[in-house]
N, C-alpha and C. Protein backbone atom coordinates (compact mmCIF):
# COMPACT_ATOMS: atom_id res chain seq x y z
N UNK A 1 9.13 2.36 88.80
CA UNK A 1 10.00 2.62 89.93
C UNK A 1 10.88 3.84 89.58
N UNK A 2 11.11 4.82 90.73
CA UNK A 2 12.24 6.18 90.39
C UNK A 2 13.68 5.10 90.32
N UNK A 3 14.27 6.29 89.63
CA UNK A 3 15.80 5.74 89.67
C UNK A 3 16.46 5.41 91.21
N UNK A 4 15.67 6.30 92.02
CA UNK A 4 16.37 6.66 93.32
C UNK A 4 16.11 5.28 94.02
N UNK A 5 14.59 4.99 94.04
CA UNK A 5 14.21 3.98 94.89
C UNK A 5 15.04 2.70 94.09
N UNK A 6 15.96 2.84 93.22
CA UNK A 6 16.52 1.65 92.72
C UNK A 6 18.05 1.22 93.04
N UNK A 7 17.96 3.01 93.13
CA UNK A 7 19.90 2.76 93.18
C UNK A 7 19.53 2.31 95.58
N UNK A 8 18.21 2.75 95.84
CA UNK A 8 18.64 2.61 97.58
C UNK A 8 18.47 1.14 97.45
N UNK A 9 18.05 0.30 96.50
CA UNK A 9 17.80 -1.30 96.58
C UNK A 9 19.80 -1.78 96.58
N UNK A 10 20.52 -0.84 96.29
CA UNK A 10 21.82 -1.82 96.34
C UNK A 10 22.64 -1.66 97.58
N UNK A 11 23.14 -2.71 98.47
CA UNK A 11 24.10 -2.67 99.32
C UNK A 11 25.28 -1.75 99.81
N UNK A 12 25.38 -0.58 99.53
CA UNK A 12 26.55 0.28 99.71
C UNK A 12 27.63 0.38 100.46
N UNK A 13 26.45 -0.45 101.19
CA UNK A 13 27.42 -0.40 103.31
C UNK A 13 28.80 -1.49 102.94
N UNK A 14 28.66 -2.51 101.55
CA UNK A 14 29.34 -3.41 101.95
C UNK A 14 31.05 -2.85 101.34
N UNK A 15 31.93 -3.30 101.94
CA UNK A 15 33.51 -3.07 101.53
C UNK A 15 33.14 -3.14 99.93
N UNK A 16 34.44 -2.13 99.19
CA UNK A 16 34.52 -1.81 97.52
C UNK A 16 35.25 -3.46 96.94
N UNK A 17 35.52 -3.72 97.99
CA UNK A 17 35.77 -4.91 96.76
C UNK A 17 35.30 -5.57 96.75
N UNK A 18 33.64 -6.06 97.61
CA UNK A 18 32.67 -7.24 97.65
C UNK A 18 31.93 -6.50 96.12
N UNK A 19 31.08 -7.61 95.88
CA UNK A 19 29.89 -7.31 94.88
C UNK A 19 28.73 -6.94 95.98
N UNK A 20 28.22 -5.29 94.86
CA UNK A 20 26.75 -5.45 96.30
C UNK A 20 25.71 -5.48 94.52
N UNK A 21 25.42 -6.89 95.36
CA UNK A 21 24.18 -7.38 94.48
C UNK A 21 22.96 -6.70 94.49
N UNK A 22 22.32 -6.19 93.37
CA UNK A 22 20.86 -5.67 93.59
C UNK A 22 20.14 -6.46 94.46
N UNK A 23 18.87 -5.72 95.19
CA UNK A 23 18.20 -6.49 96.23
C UNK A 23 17.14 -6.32 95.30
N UNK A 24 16.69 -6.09 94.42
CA UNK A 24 15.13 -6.06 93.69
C UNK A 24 15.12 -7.01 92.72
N UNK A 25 14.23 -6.90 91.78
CA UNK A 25 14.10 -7.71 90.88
C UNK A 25 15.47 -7.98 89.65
N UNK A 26 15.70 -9.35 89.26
CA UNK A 26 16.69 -9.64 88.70
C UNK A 26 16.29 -9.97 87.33
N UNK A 27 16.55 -9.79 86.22
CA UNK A 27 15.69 -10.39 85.16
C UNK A 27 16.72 -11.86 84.81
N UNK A 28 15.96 -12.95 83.63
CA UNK A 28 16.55 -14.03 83.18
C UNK A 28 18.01 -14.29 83.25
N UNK A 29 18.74 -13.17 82.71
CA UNK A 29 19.81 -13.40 82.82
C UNK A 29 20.67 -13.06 84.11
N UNK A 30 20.05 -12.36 85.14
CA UNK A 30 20.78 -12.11 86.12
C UNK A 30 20.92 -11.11 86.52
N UNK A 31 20.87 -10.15 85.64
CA UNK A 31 20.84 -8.27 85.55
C UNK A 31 19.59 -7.90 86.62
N UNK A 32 19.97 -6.78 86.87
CA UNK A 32 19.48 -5.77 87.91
C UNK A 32 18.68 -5.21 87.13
N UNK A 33 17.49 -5.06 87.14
CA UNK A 33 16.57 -4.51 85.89
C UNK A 33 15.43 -3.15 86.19
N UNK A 34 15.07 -2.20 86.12
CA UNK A 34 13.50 -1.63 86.72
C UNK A 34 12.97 -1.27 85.48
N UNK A 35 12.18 -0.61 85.72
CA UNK A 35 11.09 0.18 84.60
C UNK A 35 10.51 1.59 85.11
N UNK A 36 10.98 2.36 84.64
CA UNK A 36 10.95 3.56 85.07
C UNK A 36 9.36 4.31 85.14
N UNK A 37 8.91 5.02 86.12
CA UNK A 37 7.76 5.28 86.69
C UNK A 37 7.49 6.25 85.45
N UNK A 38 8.65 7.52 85.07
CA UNK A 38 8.02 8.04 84.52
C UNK A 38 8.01 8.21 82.92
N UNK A 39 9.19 7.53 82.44
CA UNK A 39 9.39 7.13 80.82
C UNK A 39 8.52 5.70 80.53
N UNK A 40 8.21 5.07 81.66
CA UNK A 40 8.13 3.63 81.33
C UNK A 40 9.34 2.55 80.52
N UNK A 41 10.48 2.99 80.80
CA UNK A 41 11.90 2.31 80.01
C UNK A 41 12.23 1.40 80.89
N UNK A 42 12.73 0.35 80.85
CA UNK A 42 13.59 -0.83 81.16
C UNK A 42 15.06 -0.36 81.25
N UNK A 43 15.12 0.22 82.10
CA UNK A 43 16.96 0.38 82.20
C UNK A 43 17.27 -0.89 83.47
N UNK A 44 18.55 -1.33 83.12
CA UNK A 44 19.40 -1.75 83.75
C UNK A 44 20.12 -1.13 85.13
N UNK A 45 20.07 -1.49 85.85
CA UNK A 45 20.70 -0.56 87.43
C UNK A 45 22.06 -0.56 87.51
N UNK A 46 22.87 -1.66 86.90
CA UNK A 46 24.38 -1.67 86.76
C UNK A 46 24.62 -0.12 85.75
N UNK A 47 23.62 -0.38 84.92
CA UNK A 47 24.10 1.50 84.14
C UNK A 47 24.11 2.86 84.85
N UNK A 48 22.93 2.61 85.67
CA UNK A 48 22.22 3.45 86.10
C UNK A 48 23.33 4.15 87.40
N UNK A 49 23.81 2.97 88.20
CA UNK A 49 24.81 3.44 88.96
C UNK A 49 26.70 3.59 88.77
N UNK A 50 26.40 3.58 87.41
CA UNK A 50 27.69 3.21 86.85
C UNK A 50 27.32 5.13 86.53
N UNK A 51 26.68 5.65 85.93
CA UNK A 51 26.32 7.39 85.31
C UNK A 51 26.47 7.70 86.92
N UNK A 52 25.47 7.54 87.91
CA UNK A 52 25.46 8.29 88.80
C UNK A 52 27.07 8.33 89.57
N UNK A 53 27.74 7.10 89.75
CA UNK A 53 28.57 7.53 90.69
C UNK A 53 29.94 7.86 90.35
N UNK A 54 30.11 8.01 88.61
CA UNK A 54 30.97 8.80 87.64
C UNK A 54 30.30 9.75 86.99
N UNK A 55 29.26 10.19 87.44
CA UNK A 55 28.80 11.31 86.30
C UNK A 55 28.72 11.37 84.83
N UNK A 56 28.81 10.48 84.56
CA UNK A 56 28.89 10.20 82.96
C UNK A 56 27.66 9.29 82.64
N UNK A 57 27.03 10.03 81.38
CA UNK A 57 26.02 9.23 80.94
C UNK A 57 26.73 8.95 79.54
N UNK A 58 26.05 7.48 79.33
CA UNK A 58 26.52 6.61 78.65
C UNK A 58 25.94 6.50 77.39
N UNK A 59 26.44 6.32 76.37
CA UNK A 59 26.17 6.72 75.27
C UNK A 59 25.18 4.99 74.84
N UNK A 60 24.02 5.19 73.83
CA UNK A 60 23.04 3.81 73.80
C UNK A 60 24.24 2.54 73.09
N UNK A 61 25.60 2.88 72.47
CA UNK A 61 26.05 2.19 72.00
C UNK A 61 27.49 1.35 72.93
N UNK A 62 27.19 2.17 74.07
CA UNK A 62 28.85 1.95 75.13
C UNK A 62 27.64 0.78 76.08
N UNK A 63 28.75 -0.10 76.35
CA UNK A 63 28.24 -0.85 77.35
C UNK A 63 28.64 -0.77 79.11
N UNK A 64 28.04 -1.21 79.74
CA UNK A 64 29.05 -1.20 81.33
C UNK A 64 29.46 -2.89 81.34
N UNK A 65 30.55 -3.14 81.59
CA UNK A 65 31.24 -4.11 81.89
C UNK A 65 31.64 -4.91 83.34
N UNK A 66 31.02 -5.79 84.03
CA UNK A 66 31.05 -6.54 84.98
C UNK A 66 32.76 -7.08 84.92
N UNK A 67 33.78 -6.29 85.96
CA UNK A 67 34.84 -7.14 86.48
C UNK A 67 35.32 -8.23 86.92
N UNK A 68 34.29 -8.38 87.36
CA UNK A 68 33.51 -9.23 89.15
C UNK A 68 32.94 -10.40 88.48
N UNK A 69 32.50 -9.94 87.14
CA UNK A 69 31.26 -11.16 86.39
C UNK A 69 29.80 -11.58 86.67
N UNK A 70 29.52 -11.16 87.64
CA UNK A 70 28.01 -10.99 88.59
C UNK A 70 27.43 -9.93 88.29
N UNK A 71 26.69 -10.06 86.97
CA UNK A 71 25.93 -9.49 86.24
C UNK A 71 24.48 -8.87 87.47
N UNK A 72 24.48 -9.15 88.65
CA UNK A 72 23.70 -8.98 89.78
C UNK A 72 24.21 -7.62 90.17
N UNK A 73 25.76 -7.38 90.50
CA UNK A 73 26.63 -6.56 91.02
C UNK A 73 26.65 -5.48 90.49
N UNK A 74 26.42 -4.24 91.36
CA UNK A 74 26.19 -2.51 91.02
C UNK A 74 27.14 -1.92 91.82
N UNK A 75 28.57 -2.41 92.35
CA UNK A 75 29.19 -1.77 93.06
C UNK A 75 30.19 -1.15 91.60
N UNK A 76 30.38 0.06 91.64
CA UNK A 76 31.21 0.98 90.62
C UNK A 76 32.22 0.46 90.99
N UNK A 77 32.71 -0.02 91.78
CA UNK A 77 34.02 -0.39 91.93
C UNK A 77 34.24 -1.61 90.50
N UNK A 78 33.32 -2.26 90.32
CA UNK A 78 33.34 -3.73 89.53
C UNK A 78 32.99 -3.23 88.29
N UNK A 79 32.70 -2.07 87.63
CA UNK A 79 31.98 -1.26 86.47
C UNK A 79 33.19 -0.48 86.15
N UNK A 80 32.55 -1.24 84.83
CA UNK A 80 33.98 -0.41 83.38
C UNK A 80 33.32 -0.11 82.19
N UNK A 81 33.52 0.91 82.20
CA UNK A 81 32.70 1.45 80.47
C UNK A 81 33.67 0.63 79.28
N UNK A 82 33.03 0.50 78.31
CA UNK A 82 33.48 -0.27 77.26
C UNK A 82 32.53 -0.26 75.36
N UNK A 83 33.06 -0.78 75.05
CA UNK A 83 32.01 -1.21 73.94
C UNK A 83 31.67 -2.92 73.84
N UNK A 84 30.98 -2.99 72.99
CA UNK A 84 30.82 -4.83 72.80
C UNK A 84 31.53 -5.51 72.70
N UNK A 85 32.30 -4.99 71.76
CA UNK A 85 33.78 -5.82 71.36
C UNK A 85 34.18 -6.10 72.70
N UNK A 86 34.27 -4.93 73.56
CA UNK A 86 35.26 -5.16 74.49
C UNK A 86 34.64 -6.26 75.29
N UNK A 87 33.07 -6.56 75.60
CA UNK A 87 32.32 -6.77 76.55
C UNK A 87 33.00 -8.53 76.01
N UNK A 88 32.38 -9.31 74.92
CA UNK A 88 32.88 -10.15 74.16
C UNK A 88 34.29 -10.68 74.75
N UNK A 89 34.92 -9.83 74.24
CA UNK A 89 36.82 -10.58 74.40
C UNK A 89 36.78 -10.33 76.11
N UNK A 90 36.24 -9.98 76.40
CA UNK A 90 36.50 -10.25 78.68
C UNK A 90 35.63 -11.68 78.48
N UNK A 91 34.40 -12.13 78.31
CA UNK A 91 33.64 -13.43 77.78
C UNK A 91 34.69 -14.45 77.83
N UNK A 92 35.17 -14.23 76.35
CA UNK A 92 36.04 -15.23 76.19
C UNK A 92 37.46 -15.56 76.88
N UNK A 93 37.87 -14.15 77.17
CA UNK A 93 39.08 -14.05 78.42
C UNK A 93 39.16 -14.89 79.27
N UNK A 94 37.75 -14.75 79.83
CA UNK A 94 37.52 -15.75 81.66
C UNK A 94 36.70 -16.43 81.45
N UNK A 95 36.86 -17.63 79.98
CA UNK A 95 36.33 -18.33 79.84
C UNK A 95 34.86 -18.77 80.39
N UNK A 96 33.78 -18.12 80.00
CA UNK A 96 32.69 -17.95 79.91
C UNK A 96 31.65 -17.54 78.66
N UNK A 97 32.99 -17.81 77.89
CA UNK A 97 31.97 -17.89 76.13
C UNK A 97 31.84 -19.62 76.42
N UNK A 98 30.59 -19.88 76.23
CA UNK A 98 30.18 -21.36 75.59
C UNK A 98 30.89 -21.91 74.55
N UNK A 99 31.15 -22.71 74.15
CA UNK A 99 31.73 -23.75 72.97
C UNK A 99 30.69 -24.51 72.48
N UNK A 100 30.29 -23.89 71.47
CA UNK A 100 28.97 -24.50 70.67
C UNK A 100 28.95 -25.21 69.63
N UNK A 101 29.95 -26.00 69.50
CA UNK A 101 30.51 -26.56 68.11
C UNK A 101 30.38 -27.93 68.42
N UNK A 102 30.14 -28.29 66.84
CA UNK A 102 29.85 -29.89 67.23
C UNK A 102 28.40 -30.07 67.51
N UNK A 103 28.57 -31.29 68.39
CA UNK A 103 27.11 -31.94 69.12
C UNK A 103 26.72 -31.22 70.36
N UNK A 104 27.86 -29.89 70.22
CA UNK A 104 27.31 -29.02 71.74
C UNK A 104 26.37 -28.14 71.21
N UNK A 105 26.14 -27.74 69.73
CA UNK A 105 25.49 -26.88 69.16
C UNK A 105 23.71 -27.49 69.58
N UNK A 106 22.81 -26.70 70.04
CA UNK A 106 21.63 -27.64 69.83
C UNK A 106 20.97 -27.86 68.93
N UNK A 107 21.39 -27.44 67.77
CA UNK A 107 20.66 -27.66 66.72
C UNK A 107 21.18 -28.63 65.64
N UNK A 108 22.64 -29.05 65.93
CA UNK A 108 23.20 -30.43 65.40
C UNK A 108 22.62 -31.31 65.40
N UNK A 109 22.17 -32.20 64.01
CA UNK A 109 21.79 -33.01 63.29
C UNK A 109 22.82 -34.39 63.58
N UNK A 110 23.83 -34.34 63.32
CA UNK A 110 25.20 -35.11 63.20
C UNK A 110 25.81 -35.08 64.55
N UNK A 111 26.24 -36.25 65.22
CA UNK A 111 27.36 -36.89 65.93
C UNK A 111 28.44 -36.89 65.27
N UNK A 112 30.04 -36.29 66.04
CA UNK A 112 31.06 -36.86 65.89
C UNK A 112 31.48 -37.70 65.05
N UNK A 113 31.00 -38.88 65.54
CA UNK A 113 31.34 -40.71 65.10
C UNK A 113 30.70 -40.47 63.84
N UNK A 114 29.57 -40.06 63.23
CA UNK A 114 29.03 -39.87 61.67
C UNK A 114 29.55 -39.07 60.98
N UNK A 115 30.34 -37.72 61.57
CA UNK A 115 31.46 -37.22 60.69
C UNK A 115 32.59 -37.59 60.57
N UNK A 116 33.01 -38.37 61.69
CA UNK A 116 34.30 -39.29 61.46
C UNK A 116 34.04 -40.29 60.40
N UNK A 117 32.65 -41.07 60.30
CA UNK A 117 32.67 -41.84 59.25
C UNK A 117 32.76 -41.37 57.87
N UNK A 118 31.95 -40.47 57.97
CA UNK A 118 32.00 -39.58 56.43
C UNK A 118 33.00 -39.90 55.73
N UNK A 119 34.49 -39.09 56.54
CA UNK A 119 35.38 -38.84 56.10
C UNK A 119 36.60 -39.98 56.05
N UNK A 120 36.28 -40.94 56.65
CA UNK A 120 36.70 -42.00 56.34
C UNK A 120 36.58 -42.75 55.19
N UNK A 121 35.09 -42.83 55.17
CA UNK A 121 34.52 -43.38 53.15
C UNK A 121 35.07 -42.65 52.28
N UNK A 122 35.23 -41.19 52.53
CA UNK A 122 35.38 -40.30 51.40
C UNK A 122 36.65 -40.61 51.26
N UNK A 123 37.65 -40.89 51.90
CA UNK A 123 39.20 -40.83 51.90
C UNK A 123 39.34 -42.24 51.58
N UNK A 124 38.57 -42.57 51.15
CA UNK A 124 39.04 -44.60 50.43
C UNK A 124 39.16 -44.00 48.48
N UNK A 125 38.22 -43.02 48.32
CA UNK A 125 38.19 -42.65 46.88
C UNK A 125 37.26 -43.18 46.22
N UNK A 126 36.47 -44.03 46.63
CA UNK A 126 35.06 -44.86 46.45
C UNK A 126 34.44 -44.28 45.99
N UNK A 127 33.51 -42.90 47.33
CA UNK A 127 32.47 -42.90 47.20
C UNK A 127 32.50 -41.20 46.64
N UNK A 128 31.61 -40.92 46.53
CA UNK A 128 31.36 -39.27 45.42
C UNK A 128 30.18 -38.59 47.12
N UNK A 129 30.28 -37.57 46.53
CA UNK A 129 29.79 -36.63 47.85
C UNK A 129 27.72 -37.22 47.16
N UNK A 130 27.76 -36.93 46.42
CA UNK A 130 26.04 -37.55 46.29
C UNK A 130 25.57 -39.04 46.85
N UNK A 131 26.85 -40.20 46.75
CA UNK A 131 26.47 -41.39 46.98
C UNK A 131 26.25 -41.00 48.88
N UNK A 132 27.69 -40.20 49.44
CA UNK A 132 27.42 -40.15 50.43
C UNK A 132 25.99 -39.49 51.14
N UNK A 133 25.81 -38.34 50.74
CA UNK A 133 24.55 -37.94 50.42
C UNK A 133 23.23 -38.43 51.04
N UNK A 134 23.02 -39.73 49.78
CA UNK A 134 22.18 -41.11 50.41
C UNK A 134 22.46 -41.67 51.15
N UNK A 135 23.29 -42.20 51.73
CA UNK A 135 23.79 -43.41 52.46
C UNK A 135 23.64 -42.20 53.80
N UNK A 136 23.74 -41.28 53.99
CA UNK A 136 23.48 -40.64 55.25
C UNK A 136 22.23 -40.13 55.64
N UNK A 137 21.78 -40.07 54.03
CA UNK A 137 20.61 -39.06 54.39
C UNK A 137 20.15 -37.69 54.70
N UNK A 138 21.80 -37.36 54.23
CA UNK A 138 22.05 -35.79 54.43
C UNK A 138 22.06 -34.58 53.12
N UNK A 139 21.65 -33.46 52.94
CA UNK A 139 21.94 -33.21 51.65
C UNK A 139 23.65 -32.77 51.12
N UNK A 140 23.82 -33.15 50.02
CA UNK A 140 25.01 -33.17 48.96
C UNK A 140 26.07 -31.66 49.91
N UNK A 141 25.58 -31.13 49.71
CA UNK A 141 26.05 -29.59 50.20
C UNK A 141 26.81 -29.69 51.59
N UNK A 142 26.34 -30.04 52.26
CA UNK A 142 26.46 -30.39 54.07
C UNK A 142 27.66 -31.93 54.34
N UNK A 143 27.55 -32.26 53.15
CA UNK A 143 28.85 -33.61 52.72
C UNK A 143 30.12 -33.02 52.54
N UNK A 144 29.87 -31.90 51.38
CA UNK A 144 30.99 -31.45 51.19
C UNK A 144 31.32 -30.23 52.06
N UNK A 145 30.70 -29.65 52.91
CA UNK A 145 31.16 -28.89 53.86
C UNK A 145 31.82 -29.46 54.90
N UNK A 146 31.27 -30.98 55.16
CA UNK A 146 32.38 -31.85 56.06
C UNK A 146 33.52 -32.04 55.75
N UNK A 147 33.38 -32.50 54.95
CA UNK A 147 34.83 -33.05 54.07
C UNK A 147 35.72 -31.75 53.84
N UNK A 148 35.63 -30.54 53.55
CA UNK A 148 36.06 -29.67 52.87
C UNK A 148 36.47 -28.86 54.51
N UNK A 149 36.13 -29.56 55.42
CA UNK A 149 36.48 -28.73 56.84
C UNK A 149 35.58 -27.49 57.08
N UNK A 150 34.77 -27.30 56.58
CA UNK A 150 34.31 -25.88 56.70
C UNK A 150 33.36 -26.13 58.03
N UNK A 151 32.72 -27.39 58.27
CA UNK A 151 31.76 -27.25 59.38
C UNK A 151 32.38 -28.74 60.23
N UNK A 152 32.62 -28.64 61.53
CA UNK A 152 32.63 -30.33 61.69
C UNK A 152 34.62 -30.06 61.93
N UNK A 153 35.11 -28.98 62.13
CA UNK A 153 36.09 -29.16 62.33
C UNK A 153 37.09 -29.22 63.02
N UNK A 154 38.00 -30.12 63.29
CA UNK A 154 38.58 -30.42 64.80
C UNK A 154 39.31 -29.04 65.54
C-alpha cells in the first residue's frame, strides 16, 4: 500500500479532539499498520501521520505517543513524540500497566496461601529452608527468595 492511500484511510473530517481511528487494517494490538508497496516495510500509520502533519521524521529510536490511548487513533492532535521511557511512565500514569505479580503472573507456580504458609513455618524457627524445600516441593533457592522478600512480596 502507498503511504498516501493510507494516510486517505483516516477520518479527517472528524472535530481535533475526537480520535479518527484508522479505517484499514488494525494489527493484534490495535495499531494502524500497512506495508509499503514499494520498500515492502511495516510502518505504523500513527507515525506516518504524526511526520506528515509536523514535518518531522522520526528518528528509529523516538516513539509517537497516544494521548487519547487508542492506539487505533491518527488524529495529530492525540500524537506526541517521545522516547520509551516516556511511552512507559504515561502506561503506568493512566493506569494501564498490568500488575503481574503474584498469582497474576502466568507463569506462577505458587498461590498466595502457600507463601503465606511458608513463612509462617519458617518464623516458628523449626524448619531450615531445605526441610521446607521438601515439604513443598519447591527448590531450596525459591524458599529463600520467599522468605528473604525478594519474590512473593506484599
Amino acid at each position: 500500500m502507498k503511504i498516501e492511500e493510507a494516510l486517505a484511510l483516516i477520518p479527517c473530517y472528524l472535530p481535533e479532539d475526537e480520535c479518527w481511528e484508522y479505517q484499514g487494517f488494525l494489527n493484534h494490538d490495535g495499531y494502524a499498520q500497512i506495508r509499503t508497496t514499494d520498500t515492502r516495510e511495516t510502518k505504523r500509520v500513527h507515525r506516518l501521520m504524526y511526520e506528515a502533519h509536523y514535518c518531522d521524521t522520526l528518528a528509529t529510536d523516538e516513539v509517537v505517543r497516544h494521548t487519547c490511548d487508542n492506539p487505533a487513533c491518527c488524529n495529530p492532535f492525540h500524537l506526541d513524540k517521545g522516547t520509551q521511557a516516556d511511552n512507559i511512565r504515561d502506561c503506568v500514569e493512566r493506569g494501564r500497566f498490568p500488575n503481574r505479580a503474584g498469582e497474576a503472573n502466568g507463569r506462577a507456580k505458587l498461590t498466595q496461601q502457600i507463601v503465606n504458609d511458608i513463612r509462617r513455618i519458617y518464623s516458628s524457627g523449626m524448619w531450615s529452608y531445605g526441610l521446607l524445600a521438601q515439604v513443598f516441593d519447591i527448590p531450596k533457592p525459591t524458599i529463600a527468595h520467599i522468605i528473604k522478600g525478594y519474590t512473593w512480596n506484599d
